[in-house]
N, C-alpha and C. Protein backbone atom coordinates (compact mmCIF):
# COMPACT_ATOMS: atom_id res chain seq x y z
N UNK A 1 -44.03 -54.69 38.37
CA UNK A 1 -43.34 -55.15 37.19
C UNK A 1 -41.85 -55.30 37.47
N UNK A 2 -41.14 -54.15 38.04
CA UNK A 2 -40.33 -54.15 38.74
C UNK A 2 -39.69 -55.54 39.20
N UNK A 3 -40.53 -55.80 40.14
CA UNK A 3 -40.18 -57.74 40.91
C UNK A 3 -39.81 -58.53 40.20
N UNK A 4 -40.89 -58.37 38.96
CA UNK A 4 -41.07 -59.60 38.65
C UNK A 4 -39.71 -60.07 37.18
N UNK A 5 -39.33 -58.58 36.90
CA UNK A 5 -37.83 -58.74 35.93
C UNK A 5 -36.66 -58.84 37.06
N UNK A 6 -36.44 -58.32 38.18
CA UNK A 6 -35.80 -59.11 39.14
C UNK A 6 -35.96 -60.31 39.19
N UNK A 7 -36.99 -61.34 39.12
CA UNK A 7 -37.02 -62.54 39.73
C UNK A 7 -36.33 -63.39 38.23
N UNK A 8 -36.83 -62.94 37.10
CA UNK A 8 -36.53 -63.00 35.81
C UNK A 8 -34.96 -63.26 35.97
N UNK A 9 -34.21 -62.16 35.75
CA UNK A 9 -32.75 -61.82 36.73
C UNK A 9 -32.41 -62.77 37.12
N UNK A 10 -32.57 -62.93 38.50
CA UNK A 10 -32.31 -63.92 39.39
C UNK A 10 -31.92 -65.30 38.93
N UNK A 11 -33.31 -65.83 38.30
CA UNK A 11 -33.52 -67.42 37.50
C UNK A 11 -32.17 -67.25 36.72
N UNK A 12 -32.24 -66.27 35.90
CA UNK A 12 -31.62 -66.13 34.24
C UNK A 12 -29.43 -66.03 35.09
N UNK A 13 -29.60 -65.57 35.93
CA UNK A 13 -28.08 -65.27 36.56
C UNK A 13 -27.90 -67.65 37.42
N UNK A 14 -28.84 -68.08 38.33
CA UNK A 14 -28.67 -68.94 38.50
C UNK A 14 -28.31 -70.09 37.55
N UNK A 15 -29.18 -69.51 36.54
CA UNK A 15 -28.95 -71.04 35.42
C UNK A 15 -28.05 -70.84 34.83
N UNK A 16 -27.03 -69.90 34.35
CA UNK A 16 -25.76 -69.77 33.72
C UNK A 16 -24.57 -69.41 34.85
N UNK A 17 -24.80 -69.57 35.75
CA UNK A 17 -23.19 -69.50 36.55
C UNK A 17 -22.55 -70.59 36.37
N UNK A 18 -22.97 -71.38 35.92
CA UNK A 18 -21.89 -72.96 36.01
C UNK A 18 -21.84 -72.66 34.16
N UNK A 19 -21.83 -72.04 33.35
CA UNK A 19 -21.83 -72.66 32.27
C UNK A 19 -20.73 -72.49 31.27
N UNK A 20 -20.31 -73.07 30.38
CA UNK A 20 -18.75 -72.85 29.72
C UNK A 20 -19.10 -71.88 28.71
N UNK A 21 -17.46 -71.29 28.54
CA UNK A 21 -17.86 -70.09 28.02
C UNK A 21 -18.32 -69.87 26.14
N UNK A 22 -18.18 -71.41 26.12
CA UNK A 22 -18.83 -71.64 24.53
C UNK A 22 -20.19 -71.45 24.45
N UNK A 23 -20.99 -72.04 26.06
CA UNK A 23 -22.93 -72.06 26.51
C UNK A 23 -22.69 -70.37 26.22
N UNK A 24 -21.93 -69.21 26.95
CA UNK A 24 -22.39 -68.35 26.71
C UNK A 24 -22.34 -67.22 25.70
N UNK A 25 -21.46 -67.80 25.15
CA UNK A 25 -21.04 -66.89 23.62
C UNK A 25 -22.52 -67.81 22.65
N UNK A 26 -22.55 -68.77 22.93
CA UNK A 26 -24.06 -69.45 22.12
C UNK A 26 -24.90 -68.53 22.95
N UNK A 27 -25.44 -67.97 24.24
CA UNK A 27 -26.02 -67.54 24.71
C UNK A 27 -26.35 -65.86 24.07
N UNK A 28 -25.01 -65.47 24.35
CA UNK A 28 -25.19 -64.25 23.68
C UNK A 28 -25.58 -64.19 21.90
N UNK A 29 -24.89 -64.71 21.27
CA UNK A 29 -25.57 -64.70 20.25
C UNK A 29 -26.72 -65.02 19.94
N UNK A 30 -27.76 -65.70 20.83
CA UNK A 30 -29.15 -66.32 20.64
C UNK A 30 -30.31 -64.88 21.13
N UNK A 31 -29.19 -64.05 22.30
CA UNK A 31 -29.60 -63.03 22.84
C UNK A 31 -29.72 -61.72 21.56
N UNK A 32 -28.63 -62.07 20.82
CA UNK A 32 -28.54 -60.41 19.72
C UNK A 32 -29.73 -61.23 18.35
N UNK A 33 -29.59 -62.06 18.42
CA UNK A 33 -30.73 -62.74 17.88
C UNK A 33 -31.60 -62.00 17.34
N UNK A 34 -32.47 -62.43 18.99
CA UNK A 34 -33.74 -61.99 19.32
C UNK A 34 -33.90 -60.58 19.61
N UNK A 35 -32.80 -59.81 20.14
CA UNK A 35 -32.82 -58.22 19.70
C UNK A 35 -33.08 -57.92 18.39
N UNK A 36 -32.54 -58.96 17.54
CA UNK A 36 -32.56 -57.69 16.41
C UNK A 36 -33.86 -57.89 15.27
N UNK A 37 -34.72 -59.26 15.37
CA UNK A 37 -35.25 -60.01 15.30
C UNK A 37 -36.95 -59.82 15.78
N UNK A 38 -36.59 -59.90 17.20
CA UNK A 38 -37.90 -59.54 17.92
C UNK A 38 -38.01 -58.52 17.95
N UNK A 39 -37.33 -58.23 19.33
CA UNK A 39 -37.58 -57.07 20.06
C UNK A 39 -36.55 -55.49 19.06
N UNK A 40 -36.67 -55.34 18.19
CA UNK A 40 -36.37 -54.19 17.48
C UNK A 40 -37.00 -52.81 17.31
C-alpha cells in the first residue's frame, strides 16, 4: 500500500510543479474541500 501512495505522490508532485500559484491555492482549496466533505 505503501508504493502505491508513493507513486500517487510522485504523479500528484509532477503535475503541479509548473503550476501558478492561483492553480494551487484553487488546488488547495478543492483539497480542504474534499477533507471536510469526504474524507471526514
Amino acid at each position: 500500500m505503501n508504493k502505491a501512495f508513493l507513486s500517487i505522490e510522485s504523479r500528484f508532485l509532477n503535475r503541479i510543479q509548473n503550476a501558478s500559484k492561483e492553480d494551487l491555492e484553487d488546488i488547495d482549496r478543492a483539497l480542504d474541500i474534499l477533507q471536510t466533505k469526504l474524507f471526514y
